[in-house]
N, C-alpha and C. Protein backbone atom coordinates (compact mmCIF):
# COMPACT_ATOMS: atom_id res chain seq x y z
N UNK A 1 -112.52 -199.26 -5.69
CA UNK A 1 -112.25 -198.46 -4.56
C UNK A 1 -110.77 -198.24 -4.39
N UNK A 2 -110.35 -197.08 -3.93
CA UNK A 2 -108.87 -196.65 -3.59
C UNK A 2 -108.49 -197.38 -2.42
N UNK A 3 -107.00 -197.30 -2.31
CA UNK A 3 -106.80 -197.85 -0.90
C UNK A 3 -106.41 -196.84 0.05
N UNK A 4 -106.24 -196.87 1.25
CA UNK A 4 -105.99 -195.94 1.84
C UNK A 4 -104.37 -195.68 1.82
N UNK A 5 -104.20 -194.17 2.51
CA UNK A 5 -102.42 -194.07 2.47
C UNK A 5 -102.16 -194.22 3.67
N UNK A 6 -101.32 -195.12 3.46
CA UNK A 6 -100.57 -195.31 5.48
C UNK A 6 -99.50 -194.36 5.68
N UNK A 7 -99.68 -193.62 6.33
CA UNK A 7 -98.97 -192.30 6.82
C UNK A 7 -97.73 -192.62 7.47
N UNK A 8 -97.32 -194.07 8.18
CA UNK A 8 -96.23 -195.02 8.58
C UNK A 8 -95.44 -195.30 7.61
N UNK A 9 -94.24 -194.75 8.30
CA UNK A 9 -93.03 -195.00 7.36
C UNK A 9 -92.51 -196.43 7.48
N UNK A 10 -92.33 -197.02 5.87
CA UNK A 10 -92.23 -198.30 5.49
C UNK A 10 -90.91 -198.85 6.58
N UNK A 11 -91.28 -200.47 6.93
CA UNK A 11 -89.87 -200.85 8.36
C UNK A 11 -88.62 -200.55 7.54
N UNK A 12 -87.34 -200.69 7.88
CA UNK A 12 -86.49 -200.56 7.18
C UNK A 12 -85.71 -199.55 7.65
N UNK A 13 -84.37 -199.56 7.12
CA UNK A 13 -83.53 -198.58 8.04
C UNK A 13 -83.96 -196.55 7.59
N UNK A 14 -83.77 -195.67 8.38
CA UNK A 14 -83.53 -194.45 8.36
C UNK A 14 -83.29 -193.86 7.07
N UNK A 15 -83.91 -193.09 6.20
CA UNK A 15 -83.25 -192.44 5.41
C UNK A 15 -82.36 -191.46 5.78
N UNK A 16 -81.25 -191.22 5.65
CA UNK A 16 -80.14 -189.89 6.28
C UNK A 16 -80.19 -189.01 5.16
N UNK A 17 -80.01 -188.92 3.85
CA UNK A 17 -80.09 -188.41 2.93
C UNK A 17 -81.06 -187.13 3.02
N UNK A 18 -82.16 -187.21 4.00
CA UNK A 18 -83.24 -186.17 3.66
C UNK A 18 -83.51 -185.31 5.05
N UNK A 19 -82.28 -185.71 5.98
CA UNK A 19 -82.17 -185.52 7.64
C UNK A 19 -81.51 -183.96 7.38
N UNK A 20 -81.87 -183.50 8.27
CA UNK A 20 -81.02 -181.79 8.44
C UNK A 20 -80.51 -181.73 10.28
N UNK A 21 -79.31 -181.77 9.90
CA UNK A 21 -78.89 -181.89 11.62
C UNK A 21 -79.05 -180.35 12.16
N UNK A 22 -80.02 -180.18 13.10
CA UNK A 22 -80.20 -178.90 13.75
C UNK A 22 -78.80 -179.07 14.94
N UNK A 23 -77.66 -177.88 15.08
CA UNK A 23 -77.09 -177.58 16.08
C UNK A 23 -77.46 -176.44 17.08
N UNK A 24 -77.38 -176.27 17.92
CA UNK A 24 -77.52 -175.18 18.82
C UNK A 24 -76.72 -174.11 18.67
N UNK A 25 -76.75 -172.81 18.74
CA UNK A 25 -75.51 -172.38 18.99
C UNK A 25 -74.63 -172.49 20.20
N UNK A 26 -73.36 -172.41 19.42
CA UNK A 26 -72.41 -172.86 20.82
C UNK A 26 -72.47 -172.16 22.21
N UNK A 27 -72.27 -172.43 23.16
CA UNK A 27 -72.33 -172.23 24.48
C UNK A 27 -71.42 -171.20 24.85
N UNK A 28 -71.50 -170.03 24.57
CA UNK A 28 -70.55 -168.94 25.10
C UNK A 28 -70.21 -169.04 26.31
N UNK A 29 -69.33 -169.42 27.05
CA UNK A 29 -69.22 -169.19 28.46
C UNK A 29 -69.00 -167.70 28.76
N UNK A 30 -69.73 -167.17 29.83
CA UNK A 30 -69.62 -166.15 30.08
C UNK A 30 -68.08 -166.12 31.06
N UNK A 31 -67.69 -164.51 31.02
CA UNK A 31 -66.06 -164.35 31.50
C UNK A 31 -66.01 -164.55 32.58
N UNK A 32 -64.68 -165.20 33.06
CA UNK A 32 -63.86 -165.54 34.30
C UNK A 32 -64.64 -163.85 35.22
N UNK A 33 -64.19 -163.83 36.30
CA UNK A 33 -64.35 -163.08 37.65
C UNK A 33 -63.58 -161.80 37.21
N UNK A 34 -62.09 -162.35 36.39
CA UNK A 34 -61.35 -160.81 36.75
C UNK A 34 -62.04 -160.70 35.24
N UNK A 35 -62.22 -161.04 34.84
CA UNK A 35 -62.90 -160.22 32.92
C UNK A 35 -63.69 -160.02 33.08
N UNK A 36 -65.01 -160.60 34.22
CA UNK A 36 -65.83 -159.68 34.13
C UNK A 36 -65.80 -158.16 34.91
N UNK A 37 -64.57 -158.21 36.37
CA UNK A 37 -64.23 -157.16 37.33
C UNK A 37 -63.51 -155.88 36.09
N UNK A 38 -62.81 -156.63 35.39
CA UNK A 38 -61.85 -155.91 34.58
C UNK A 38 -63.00 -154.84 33.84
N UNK A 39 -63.95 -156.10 32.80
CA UNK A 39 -65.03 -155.03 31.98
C UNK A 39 -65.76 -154.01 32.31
N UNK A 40 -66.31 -154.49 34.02
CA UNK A 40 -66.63 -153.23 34.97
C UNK A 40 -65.71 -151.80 35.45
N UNK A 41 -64.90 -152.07 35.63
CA UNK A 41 -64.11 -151.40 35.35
C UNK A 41 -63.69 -150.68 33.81
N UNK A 42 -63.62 -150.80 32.94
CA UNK A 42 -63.56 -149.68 31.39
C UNK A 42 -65.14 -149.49 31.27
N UNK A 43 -66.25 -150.54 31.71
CA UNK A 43 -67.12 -149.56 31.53
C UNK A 43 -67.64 -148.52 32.19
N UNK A 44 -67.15 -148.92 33.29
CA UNK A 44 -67.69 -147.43 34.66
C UNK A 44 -68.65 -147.93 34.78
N UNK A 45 -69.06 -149.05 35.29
CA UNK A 45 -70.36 -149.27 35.97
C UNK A 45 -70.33 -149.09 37.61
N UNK A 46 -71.34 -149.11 38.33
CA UNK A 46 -71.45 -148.78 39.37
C UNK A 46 -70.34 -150.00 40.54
N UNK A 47 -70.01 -151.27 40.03
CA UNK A 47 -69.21 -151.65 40.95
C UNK A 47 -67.74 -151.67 40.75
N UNK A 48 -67.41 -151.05 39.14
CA UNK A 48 -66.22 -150.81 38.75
C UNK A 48 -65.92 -149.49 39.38
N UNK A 49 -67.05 -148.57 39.67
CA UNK A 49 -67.05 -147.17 40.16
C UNK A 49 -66.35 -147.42 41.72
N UNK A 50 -66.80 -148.12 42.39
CA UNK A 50 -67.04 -148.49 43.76
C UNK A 50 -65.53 -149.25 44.14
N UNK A 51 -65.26 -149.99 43.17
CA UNK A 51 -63.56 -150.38 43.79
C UNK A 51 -62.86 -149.41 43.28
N UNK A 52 -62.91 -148.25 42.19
CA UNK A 52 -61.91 -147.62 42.17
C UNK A 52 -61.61 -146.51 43.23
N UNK A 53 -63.11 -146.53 43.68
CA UNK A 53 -63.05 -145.11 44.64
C UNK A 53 -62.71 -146.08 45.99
N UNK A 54 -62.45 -147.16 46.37
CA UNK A 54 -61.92 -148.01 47.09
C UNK A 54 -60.41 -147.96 46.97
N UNK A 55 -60.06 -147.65 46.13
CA UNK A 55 -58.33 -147.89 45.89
C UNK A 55 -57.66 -146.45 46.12
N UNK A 56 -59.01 -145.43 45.62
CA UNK A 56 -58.58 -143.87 45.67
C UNK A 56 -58.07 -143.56 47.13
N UNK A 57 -59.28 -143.95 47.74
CA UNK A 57 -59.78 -143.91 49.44
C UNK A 57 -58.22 -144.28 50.31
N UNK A 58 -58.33 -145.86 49.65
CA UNK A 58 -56.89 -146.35 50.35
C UNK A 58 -55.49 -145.19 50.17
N UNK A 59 -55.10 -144.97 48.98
CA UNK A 59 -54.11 -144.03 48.69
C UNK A 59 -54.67 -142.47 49.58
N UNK A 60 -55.47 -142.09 49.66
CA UNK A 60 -55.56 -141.12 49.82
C UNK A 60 -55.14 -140.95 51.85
N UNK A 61 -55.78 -142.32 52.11
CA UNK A 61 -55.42 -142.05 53.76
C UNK A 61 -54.01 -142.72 53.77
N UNK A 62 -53.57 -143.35 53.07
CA UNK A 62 -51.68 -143.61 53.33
C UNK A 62 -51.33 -142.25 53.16
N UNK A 63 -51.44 -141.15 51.80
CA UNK A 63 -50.98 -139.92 51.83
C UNK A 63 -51.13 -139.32 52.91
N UNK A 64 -52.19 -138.68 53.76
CA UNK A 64 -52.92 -138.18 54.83
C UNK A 64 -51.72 -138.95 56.06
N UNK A 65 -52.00 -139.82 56.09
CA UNK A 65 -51.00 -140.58 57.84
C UNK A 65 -49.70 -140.29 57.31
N UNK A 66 -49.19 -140.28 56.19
CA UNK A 66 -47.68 -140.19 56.18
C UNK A 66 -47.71 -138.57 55.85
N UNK A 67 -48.49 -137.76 55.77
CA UNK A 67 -48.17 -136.66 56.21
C UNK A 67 -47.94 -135.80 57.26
N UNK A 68 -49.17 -136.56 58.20
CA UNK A 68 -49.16 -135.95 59.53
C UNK A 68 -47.46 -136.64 60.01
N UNK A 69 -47.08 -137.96 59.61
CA UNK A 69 -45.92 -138.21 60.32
C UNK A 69 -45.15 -137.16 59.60
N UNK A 70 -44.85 -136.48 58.57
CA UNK A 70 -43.96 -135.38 58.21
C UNK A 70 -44.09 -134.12 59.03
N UNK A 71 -45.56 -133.89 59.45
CA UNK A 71 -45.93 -132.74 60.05
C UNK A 71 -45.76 -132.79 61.03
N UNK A 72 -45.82 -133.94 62.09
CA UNK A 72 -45.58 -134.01 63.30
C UNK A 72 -43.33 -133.95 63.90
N UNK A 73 -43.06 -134.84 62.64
CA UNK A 73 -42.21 -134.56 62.89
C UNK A 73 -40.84 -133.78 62.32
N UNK A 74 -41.35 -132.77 61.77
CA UNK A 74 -40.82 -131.84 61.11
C UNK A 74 -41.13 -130.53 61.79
N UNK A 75 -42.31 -130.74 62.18
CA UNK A 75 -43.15 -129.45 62.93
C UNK A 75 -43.04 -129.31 64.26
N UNK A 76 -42.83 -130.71 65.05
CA UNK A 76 -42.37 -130.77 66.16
C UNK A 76 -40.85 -130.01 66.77
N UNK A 77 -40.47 -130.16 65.41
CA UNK A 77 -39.20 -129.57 66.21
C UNK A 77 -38.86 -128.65 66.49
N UNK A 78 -39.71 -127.47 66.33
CA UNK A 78 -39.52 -126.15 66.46
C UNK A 78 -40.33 -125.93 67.72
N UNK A 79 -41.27 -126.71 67.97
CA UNK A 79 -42.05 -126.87 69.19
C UNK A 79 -41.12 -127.53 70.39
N UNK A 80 -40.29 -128.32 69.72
CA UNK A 80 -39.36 -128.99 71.19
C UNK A 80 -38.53 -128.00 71.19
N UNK A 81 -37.95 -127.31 70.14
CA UNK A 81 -36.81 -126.09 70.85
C UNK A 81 -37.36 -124.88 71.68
N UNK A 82 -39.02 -124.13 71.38
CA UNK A 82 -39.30 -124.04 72.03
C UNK A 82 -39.42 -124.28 73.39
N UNK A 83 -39.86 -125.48 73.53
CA UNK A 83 -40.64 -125.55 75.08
C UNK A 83 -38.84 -125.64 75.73
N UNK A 84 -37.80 -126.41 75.10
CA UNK A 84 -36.46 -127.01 75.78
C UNK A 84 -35.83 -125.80 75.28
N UNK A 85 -35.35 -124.95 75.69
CA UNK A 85 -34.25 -124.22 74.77
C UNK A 85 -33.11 -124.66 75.19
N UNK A 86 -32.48 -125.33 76.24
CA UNK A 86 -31.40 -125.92 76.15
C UNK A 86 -30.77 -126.80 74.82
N UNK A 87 -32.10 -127.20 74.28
CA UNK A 87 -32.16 -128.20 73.34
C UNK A 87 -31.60 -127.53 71.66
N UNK A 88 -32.19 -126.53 71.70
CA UNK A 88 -31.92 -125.13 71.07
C UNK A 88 -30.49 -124.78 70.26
N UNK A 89 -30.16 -124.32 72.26
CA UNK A 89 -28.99 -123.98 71.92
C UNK A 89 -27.47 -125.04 71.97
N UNK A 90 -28.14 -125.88 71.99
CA UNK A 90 -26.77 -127.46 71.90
C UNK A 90 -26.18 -127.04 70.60
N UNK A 91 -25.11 -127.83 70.85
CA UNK A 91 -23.88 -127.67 70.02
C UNK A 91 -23.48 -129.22 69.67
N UNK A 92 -23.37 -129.44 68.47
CA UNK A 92 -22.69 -130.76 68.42
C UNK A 92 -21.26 -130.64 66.99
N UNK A 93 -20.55 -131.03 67.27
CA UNK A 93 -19.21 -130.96 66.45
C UNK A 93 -19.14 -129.16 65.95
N UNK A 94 -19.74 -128.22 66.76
CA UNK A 94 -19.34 -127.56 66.92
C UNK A 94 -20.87 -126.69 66.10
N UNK A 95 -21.75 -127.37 65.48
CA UNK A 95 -22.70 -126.68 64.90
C UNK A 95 -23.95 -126.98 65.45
N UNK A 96 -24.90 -125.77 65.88
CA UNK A 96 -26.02 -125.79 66.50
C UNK A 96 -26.80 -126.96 66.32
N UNK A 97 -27.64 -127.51 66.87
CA UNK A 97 -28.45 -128.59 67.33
C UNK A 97 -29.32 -128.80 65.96
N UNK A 98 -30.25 -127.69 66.40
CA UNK A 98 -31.40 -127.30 65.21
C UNK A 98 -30.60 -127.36 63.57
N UNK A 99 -29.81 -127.05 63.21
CA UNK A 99 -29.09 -126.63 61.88
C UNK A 99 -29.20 -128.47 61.49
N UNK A 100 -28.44 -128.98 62.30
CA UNK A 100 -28.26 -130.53 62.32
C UNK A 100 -29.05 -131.00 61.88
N UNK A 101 -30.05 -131.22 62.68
CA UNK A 101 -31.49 -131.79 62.61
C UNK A 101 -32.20 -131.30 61.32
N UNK A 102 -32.87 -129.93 61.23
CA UNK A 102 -33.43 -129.29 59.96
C UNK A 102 -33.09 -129.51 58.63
N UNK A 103 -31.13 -129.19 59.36
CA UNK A 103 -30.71 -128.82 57.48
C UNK A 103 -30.05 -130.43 57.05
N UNK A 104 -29.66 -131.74 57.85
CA UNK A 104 -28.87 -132.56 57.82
C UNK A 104 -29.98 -133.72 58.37
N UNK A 105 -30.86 -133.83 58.90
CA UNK A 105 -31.26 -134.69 59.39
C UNK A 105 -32.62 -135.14 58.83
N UNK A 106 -33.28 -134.00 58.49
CA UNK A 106 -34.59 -134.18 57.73
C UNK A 106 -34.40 -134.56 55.92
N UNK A 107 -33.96 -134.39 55.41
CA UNK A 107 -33.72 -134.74 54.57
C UNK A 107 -33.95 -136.62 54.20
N UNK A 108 -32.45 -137.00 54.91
CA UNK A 108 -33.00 -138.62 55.34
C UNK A 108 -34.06 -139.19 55.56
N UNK A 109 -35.10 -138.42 56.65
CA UNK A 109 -36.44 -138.41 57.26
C UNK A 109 -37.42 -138.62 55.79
N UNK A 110 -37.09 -137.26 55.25
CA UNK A 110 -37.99 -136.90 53.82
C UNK A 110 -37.67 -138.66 53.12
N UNK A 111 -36.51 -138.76 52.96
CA UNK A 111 -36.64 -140.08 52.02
C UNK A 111 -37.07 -141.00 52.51
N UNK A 112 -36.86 -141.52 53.93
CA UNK A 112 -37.79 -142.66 54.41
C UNK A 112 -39.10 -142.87 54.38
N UNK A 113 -39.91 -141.06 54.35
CA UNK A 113 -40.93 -141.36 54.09
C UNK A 113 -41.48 -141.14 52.92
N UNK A 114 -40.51 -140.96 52.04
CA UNK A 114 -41.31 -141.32 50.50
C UNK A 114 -41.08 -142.27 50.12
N UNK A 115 -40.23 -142.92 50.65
CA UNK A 115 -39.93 -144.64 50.51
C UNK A 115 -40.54 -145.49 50.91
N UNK A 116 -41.32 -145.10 52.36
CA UNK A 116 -42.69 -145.58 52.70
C UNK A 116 -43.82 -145.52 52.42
N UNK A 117 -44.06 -144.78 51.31
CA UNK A 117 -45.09 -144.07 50.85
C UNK A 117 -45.39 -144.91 49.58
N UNK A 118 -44.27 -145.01 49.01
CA UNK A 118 -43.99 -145.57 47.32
C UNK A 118 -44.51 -147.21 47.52
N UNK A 119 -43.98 -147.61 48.89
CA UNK A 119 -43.84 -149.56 49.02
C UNK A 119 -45.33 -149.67 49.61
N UNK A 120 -46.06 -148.87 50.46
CA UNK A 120 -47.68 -148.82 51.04
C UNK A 120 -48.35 -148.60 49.67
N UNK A 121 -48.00 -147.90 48.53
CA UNK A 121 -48.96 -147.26 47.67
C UNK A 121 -48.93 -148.79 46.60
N UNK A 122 -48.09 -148.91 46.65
CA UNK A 122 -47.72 -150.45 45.69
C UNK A 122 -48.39 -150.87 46.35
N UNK A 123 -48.00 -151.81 47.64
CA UNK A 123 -48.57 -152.50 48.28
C UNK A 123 -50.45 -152.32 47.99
N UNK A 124 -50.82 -151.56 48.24
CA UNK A 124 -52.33 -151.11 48.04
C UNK A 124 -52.76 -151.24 46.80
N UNK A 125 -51.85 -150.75 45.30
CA UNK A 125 -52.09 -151.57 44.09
C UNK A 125 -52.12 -152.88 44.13
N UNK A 126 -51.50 -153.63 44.57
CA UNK A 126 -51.66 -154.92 44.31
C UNK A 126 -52.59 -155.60 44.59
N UNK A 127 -52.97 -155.09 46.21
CA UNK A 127 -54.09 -155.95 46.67
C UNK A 127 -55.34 -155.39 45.93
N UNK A 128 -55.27 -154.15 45.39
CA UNK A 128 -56.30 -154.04 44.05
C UNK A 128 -56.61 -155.04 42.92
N UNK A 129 -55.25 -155.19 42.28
CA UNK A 129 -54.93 -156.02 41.52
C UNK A 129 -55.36 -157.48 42.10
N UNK A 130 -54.82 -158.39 43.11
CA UNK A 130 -55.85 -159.32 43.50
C UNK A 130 -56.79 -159.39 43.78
N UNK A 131 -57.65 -157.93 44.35
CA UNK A 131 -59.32 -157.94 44.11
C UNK A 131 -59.61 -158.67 42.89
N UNK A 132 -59.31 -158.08 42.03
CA UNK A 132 -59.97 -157.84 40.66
C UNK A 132 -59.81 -159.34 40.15
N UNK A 133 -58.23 -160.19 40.17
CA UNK A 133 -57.91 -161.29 39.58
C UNK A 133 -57.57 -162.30 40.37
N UNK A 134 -58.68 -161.88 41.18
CA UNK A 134 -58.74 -163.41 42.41
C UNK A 134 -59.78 -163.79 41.50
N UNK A 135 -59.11 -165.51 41.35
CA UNK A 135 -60.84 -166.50 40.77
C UNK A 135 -61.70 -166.63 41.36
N UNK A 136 -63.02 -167.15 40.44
CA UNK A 136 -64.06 -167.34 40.83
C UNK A 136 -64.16 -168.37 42.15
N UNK A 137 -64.90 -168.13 42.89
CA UNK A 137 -64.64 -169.63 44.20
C UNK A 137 -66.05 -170.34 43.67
């Protein structure tokens, strides 16, 4: 009669020789907050869509308020010589009021408010820019 086969591996240490080490693949971490804000953004997805038209929005009403302040007060003044004509017809170092103001005074005006315009519009990039590359909490 045969003997039977014992299917139990004989006591004794491990063979390694005939072992195949299975690894996983490695653990991609998916991207930080601003890489993934950033990727939304070049791909045009709907929330990369949504902060840019957020940043548009912002620029667009700084343009808008610092115009009306050009319009109001650029435009005003033909409305105050109107209603004042004393105001009009003033004289200062010997040249009309209005000339002063229009041809000498607005100018300055013009640069303050493109100078305000330039440091709000930055200003509004940036805090874009920390949207996007504020970390994850």
């Amino acid at each position: 009669m045969a003997t039977p086969i014992d299917p139990r591996p004989e006591p004794g240490p491990p063979d390694t020789s005939a072992r195949t080490r299975v690894v996983l693949a490695e653990v991609v971490r998916s991207g930080t907050r601003a890489e993934r804000t950033r990727a939304e953004l070049t791909q045009q997805t709907q929330v990369g869509d949504a902060l840019v038209r957020g940043l548009v929005r912002a620029q667009l009403a700084l343009a808008l308020r610092l115009s009306l302040v050009v319009g109001i007060g650029l435009g005003g003044l033909p409305l105050l010589f109107a209603i004042a004509p004393e105001v009009g017809t003033a004289k200062l170092f010997g040249v009309n009021l209005p000339w002063l103001l229009l041809g000498v005074g607005a100018f300055p005006f013009l640069v303050a408010v493109g100078w305000a315009y330039v440091h709000l519009a930055e200003r509004n990039e940036q805090d874009f820019t920390d949207v996007i590359q504020r970390p994850e909490r």
